[in-house]
PDB file of N, CA and C in Angstrom:
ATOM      1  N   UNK A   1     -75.877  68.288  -4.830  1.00  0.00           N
ATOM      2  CA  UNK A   1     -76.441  68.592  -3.541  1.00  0.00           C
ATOM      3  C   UNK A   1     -77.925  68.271  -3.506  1.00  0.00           C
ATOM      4  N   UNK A   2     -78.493  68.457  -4.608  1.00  0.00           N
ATOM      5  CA  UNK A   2     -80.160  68.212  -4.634  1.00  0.00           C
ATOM      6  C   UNK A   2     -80.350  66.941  -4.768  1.00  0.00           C
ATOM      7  N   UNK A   3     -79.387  65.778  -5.143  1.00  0.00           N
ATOM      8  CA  UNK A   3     -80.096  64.851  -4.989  1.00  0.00           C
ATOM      9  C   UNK A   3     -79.905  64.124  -3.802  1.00  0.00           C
ATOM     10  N   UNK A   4     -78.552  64.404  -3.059  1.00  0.00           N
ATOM     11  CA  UNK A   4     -78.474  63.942  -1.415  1.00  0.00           C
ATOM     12  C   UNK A   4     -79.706  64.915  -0.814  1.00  0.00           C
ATOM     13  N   UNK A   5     -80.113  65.779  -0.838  1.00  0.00           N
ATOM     14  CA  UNK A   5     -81.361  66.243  -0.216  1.00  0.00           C
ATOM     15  C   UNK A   5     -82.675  65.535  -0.542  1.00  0.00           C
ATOM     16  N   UNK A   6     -82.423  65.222  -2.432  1.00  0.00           N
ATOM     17  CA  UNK A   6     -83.340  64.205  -2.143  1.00  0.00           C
ATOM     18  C   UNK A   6     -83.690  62.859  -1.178  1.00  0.00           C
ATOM     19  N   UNK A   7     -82.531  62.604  -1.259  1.00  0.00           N
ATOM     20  CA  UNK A   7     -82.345  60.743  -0.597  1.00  0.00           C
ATOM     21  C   UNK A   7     -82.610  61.321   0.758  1.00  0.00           C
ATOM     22  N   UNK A   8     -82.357  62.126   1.561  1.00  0.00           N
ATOM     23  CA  UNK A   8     -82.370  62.497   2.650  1.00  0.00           C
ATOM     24  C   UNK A   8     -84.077  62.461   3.205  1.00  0.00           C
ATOM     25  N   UNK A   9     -84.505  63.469   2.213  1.00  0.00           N
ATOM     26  CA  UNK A   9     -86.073  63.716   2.501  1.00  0.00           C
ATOM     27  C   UNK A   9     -87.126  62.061   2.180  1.00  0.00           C
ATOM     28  N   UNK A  10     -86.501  60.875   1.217  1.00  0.00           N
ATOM     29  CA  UNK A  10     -86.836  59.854   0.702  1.00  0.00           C
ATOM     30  C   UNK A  10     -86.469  58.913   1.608  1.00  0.00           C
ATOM     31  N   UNK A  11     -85.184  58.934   3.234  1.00  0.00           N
ATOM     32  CA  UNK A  11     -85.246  57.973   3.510  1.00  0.00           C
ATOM     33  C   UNK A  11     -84.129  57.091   3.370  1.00  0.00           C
ATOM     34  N   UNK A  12     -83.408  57.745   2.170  1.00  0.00           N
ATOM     35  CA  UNK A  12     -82.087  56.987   1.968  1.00  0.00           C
ATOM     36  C   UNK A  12     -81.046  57.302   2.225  1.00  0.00           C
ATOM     37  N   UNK A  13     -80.867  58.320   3.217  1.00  0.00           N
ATOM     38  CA  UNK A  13     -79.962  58.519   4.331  1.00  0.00           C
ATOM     39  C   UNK A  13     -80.519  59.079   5.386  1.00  0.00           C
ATOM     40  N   UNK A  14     -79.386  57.947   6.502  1.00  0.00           N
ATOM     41  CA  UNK A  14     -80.295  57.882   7.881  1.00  0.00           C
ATOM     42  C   UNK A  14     -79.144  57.720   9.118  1.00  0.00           C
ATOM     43  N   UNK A  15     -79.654  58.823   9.734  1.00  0.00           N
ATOM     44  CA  UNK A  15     -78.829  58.940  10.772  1.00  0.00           C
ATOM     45  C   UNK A  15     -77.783  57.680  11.359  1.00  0.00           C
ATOM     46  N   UNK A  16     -76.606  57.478  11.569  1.00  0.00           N
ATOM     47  CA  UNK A  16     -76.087  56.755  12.150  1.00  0.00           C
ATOM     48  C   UNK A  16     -76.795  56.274  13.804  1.00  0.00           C
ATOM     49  N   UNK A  17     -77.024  57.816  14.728  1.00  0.00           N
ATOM     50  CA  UNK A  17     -76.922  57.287  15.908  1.00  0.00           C
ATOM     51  C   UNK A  17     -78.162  58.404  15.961  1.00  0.00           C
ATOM     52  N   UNK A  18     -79.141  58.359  17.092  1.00  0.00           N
ATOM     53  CA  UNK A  18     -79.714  59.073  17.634  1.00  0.00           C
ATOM     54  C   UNK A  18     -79.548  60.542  18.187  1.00  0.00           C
ATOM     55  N   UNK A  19     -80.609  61.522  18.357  1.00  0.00           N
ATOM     56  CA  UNK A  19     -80.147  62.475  18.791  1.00  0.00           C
ATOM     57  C   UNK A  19     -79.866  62.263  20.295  1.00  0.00           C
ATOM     58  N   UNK A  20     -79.198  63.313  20.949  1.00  0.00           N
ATOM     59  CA  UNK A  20     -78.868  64.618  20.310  1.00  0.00           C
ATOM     60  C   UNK A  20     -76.958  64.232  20.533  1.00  0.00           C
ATOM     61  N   UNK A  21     -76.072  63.483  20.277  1.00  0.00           N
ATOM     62  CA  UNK A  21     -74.953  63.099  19.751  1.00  0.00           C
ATOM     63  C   UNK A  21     -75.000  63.188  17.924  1.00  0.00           C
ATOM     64  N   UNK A  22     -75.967  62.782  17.259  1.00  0.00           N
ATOM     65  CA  UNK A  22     -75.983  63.170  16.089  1.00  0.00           C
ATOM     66  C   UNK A  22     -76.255  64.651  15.540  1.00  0.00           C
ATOM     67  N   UNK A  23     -74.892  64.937  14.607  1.00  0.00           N
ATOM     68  CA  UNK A  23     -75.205  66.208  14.026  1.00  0.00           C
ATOM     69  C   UNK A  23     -76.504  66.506  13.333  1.00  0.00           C
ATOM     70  N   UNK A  24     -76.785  67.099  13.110  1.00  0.00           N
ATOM     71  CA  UNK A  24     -77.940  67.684  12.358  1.00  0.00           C
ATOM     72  C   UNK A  24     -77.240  67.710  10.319  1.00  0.00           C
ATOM     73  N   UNK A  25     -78.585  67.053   9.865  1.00  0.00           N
ATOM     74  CA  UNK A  25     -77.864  66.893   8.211  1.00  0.00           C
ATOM     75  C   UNK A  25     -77.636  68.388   7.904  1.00  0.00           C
ATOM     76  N   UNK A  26     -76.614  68.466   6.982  1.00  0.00           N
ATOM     77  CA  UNK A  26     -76.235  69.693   6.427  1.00  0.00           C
ATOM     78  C   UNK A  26     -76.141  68.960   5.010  1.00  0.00           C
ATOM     79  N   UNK A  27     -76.784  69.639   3.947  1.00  0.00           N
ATOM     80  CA  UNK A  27     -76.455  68.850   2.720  1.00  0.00           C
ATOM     81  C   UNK A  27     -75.363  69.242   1.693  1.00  0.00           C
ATOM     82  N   UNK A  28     -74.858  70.572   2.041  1.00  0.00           N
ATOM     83  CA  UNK A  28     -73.498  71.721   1.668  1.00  0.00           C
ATOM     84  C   UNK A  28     -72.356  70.969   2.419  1.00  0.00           C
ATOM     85  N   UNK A  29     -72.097  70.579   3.970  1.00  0.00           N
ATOM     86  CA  UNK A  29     -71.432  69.953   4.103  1.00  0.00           C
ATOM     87  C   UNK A  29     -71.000  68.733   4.032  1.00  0.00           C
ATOM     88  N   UNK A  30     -71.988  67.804   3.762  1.00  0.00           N
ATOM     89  CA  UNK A  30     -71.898  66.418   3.324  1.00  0.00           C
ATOM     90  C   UNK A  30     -71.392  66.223   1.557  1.00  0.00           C
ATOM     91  N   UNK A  31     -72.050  67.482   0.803  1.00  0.00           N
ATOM     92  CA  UNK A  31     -71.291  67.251  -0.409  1.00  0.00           C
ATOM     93  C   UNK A  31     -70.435  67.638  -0.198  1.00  0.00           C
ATOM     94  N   UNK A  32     -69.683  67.943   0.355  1.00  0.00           N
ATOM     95  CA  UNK A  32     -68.425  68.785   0.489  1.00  0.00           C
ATOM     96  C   UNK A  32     -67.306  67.053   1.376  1.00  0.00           C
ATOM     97  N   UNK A  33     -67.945  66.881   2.312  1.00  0.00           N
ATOM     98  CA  UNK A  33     -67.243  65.426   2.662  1.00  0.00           C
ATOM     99  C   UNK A  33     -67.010  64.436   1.794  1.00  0.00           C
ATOM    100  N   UNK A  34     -67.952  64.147   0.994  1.00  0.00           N
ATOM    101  CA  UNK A  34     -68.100  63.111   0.128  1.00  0.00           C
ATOM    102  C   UNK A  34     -67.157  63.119  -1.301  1.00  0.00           C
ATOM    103  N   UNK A  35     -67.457  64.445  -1.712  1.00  0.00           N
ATOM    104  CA  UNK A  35     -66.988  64.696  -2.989  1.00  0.00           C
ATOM    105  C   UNK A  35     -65.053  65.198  -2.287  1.00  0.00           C
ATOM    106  N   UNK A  36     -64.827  65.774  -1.225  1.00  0.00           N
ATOM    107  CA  UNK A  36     -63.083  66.142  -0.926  1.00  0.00           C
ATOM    108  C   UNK A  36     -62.434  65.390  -0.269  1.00  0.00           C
ATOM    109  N   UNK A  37     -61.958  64.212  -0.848  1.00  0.00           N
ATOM    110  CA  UNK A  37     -61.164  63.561   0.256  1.00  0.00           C
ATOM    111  C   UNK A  37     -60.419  63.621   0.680  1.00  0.00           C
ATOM    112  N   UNK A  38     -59.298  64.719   1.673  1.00  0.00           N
ATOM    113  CA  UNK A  38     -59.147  65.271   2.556  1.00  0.00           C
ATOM    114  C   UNK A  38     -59.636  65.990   3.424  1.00  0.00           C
ATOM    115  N   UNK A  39     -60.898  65.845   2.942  1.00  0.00           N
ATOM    116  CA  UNK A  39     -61.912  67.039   4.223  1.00  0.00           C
ATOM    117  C   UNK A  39     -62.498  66.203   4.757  1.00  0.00           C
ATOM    118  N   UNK A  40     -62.503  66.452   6.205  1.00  0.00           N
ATOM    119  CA  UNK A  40     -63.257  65.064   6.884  1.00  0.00           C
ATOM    120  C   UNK A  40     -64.772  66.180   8.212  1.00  0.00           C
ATOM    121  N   UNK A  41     -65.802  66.670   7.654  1.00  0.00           N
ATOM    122  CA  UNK A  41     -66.742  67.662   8.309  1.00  0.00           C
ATOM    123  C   UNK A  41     -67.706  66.387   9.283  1.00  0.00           C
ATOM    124  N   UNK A  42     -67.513  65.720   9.041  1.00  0.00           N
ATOM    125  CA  UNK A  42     -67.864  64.103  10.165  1.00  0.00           C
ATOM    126  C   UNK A  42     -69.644  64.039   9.776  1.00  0.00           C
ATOM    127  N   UNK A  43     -69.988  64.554   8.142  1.00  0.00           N
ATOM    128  CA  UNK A  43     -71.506  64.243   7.621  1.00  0.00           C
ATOM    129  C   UNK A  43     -71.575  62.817   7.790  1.00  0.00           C
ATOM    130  N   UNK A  44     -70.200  62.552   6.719  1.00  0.00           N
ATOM    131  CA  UNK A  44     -70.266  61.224   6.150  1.00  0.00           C
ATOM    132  C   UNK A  44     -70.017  60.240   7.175  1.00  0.00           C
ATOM    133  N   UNK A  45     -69.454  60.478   8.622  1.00  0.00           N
ATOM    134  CA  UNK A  45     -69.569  59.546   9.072  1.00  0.00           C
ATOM    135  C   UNK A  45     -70.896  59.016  10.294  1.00  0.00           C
ATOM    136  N   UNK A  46     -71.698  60.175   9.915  1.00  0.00           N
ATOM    137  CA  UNK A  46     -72.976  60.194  11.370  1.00  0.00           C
ATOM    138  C   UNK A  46     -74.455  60.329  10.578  1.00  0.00           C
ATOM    139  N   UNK A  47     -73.898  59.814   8.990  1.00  0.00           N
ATOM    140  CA  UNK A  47     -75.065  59.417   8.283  1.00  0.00           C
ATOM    141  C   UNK A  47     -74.911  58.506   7.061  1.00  0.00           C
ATOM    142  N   UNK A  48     -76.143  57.492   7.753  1.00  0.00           N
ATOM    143  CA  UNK A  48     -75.831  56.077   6.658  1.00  0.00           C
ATOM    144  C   UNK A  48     -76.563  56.105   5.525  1.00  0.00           C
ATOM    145  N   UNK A  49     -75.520  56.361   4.084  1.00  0.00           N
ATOM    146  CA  UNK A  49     -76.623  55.952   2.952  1.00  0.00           C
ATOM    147  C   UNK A  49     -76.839  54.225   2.522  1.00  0.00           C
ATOM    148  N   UNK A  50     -78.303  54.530   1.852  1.00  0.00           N
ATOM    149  CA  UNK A  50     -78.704  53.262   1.586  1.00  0.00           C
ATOM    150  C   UNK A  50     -79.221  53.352  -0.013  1.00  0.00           C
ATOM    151  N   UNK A  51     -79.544  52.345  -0.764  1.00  0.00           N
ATOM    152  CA  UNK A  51     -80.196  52.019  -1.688  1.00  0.00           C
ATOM    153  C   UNK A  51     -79.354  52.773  -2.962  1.00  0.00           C
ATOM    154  N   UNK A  52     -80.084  53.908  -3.211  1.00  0.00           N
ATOM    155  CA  UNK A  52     -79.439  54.476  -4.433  1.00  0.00           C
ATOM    156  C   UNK A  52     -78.932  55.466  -3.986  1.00  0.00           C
ATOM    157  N   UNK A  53     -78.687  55.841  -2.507  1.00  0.00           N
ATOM    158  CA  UNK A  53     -77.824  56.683  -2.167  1.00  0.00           C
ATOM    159  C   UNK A  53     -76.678  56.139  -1.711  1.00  0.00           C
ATOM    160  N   UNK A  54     -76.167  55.272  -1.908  1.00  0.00           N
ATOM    161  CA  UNK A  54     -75.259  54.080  -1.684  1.00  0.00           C
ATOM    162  C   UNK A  54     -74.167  54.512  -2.766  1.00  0.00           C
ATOM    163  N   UNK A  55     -75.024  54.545  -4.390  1.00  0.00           N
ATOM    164  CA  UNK A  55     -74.414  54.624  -5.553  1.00  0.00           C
ATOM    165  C   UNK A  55     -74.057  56.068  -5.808  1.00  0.00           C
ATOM    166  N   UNK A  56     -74.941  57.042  -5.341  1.00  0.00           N
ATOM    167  CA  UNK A  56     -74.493  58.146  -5.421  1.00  0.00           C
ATOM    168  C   UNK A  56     -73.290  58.805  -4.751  1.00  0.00           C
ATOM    169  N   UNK A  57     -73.248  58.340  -3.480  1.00  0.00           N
ATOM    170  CA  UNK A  57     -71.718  58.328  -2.672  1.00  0.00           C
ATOM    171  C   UNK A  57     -70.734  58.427  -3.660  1.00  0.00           C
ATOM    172  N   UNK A  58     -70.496  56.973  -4.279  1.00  0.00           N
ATOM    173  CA  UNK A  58     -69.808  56.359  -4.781  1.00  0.00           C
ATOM    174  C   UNK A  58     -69.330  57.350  -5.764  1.00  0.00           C
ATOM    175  N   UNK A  59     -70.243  57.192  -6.826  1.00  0.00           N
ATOM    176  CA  UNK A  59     -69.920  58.113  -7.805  1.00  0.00           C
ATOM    177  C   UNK A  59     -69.454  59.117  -7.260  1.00  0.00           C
ATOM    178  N   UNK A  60     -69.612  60.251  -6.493  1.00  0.00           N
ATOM    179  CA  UNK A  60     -68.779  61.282  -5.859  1.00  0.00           C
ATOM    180  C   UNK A  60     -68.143  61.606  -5.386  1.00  0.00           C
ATOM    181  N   UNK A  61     -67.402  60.220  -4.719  1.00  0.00           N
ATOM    182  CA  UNK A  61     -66.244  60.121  -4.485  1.00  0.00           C
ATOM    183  C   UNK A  61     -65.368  59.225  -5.493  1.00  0.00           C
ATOM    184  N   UNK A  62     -66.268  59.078  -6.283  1.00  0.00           N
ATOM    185  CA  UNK A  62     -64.951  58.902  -7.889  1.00  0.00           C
ATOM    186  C   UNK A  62     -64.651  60.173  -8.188  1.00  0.00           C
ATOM    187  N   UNK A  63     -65.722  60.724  -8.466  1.00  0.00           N
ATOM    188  CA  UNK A  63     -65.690  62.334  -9.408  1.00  0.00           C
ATOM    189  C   UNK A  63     -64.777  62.597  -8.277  1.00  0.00           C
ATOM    190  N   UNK A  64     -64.463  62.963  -7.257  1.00  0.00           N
ATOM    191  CA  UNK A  64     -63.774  63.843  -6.161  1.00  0.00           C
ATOM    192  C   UNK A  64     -62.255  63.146  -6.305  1.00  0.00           C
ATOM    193  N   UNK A  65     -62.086  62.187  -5.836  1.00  0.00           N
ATOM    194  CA  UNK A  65     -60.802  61.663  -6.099  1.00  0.00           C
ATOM    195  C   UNK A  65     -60.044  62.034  -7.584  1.00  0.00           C
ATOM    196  N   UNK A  66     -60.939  62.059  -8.749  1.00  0.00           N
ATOM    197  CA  UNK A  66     -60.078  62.410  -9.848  1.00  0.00           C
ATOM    198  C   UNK A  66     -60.253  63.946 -10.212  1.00  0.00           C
ATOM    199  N   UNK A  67     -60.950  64.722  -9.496  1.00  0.00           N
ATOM    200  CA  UNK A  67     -60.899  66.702  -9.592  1.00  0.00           C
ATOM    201  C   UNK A  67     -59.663  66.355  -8.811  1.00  0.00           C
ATOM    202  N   UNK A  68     -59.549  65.442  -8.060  1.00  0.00           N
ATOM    203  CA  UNK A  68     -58.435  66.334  -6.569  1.00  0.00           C
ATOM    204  C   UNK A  68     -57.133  65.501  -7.366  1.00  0.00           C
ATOM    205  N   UNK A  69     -57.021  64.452  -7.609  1.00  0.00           N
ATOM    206  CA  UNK A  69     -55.719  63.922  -8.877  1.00  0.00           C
ATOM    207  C   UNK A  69     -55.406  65.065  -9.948  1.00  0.00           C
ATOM    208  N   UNK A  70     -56.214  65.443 -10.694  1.00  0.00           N
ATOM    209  CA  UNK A  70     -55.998  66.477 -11.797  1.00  0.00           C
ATOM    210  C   UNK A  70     -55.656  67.600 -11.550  1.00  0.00           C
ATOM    211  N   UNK A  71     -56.325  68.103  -9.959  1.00  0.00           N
ATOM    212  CA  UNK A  71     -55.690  69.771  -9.609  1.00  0.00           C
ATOM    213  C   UNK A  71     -54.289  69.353  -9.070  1.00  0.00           C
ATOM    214  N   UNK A  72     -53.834  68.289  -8.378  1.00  0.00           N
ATOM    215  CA  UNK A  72     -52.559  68.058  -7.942  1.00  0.00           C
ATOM    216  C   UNK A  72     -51.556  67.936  -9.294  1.00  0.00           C
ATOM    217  N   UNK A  73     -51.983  66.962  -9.805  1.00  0.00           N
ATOM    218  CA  UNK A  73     -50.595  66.697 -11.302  1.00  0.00           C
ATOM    219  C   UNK A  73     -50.682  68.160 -11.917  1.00  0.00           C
ATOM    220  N   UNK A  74     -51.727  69.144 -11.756  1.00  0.00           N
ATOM    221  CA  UNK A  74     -51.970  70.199 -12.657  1.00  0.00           C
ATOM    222  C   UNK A  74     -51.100  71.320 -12.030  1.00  0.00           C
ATOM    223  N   UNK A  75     -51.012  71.248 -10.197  1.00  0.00           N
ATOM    224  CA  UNK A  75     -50.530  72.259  -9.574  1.00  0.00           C
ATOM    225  C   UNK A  75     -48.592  71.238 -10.006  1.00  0.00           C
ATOM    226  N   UNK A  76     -48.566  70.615 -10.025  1.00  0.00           N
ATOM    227  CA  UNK A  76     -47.263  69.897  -9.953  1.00  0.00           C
ATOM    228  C   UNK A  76     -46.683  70.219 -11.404  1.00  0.00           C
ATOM    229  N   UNK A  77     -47.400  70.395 -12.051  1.00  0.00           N
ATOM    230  CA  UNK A  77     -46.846  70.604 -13.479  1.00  0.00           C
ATOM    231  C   UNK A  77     -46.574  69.450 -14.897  1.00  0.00           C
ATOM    232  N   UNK A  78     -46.877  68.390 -13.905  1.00  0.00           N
ATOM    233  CA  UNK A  78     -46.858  67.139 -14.665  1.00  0.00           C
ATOM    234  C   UNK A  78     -48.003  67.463 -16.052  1.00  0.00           C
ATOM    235  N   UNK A  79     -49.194  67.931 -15.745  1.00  0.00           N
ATOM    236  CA  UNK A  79     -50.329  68.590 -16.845  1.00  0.00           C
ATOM    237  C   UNK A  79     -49.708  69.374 -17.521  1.00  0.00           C
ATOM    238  N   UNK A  80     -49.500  69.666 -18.500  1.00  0.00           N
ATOM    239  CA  UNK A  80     -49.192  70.489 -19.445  1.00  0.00           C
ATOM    240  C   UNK A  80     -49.682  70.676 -20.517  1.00  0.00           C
ATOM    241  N   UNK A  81     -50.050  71.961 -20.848  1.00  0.00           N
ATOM    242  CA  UNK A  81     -51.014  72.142 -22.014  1.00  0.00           C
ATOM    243  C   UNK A  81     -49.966  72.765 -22.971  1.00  0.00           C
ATOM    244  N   UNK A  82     -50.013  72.209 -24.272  1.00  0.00           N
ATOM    245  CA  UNK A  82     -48.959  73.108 -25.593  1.00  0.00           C
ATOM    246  C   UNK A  82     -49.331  73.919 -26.086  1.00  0.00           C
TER     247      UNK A  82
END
């Protein structure tokens, strides 16, 4: 969360559209968009990252896609610990 607040306060994420149609940044709910992909809180889509917040996305929606793979095979039972 602190470093999308960083990029935020730096410039490297930037509003999609003008106010007042644009939400106001929330940086709790944007990690929360980014990192759950089934949660769609509409951060990620009414703010554009750039530069090295580009890469940070990314990475967090790797990390997110494979927490949310591992709690599924884990709730499914396919995980099994001996």
């Amino acid at each position: 969360m602190v470093s999308f607040l960083a990029c935020r306060a730096s410039g490297l994420l930037t509003p999609v559209e003008s106010p007042p149609k644009q939400p106001d940044f929330n940086v709790f709910a944007y990690t929360l968009d980014v990192v759950i992909p089934v949660l769609n809180l509409h951060q990620r889509e009414a703010w554009n990252a750039h530069g090295a917040a580009q890469w940070l996305v990314l990475l967090f929606v790797a990390v997110g896609w494979l927490l949310t793979t591992a709690v599924v095979l884990g709730l499914s039972g396919i995980l099994k610990r001996d």
